[in-house]
Protein backbone atom coordinates (compact mmCIF):
# COMPACT_ATOMS: atom_id res chain seq x y z
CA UNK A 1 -59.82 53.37 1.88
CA UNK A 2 -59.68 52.67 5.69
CA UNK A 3 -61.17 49.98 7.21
CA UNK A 4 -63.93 50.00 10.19
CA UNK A 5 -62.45 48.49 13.25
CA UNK A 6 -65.72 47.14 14.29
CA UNK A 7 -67.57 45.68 11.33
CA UNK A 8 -64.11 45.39 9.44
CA UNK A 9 -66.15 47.03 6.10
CA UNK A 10 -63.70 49.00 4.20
CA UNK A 11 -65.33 52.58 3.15
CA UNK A 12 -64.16 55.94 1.34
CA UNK A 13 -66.01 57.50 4.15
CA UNK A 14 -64.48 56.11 7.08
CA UNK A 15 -63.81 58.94 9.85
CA UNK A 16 -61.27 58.27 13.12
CA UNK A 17 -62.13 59.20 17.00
CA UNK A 18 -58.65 60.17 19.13
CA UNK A 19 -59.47 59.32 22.64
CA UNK A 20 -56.15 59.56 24.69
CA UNK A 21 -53.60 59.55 21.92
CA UNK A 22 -55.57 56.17 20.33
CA UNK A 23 -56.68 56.59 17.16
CA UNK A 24 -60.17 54.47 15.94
CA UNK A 25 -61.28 54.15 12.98
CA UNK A 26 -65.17 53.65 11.55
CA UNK A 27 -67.56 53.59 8.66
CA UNK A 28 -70.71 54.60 10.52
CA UNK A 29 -71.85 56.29 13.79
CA UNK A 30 -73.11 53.15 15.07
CA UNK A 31 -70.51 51.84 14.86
CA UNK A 32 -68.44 54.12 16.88
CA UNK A 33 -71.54 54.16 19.45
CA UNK A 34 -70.50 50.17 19.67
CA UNK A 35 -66.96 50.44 20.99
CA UNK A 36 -66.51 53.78 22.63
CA UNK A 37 -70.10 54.56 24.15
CA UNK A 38 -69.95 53.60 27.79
CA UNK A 39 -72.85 51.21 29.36
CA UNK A 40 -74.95 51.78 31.83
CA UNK A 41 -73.76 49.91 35.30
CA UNK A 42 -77.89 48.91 35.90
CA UNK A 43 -79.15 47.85 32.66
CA UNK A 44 -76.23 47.39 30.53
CA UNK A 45 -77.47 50.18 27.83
CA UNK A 46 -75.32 52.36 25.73
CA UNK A 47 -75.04 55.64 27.08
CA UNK A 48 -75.00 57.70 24.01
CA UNK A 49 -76.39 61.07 25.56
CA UNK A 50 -74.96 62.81 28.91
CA UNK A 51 -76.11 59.89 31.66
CA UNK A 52 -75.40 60.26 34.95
CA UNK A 53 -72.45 59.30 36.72
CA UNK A 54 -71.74 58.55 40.04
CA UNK A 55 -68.35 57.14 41.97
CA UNK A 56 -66.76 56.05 39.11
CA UNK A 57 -69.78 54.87 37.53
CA UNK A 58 -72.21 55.68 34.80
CA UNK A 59 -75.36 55.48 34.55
CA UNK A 60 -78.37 56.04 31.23
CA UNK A 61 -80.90 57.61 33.33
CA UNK A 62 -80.79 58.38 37.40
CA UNK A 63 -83.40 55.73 37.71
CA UNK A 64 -81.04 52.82 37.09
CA UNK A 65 -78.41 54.48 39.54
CA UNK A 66 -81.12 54.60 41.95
CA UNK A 67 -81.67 50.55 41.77
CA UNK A 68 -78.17 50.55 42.43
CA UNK A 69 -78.19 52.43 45.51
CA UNK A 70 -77.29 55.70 44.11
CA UNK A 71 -79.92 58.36 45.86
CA UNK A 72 -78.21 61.69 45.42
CA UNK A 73 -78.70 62.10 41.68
CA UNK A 74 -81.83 63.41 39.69
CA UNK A 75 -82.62 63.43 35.87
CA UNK A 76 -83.53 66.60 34.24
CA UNK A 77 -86.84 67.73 34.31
């Protein structure tokens, strides 16, 4: 059994991410969305769909990259 480097639960089911050579391992989705998902540089959300980024930074929705000065970028209609 592996153990979940967030919630430390060890779990038959556990799965690992690879992100630049580094392996992580989980039990649950969630907890994967906990450490890897970036967060929003507005409101501090996870971004766990595409965002918007913009300079270096990322953004949930193009609204909170407009209240921080970001005007070029649009969500999706």
């Amino acid at each position: 059994m592996a153990t979940c480097e967030v919630c430390e639960n060890e779990y038959d089911k556990a799965f690992e991410v690879v992100v630049e050579g580094k392996h992580h391992t989980f039990d649950s989705f969630e907890c994967a969305i906990h450490a890897m998902a970036p967060t929003c540089g507005h409101c501090g959300c996870k971004v766990i769909g595409c965002g918007v980024e913009a300079d270096g930074n990322i953004f949930c929705c193009a609204n909170c990259a407009r209240e921080e000065g970001v005007t070029a970028l649009v969500d999706r209609a």
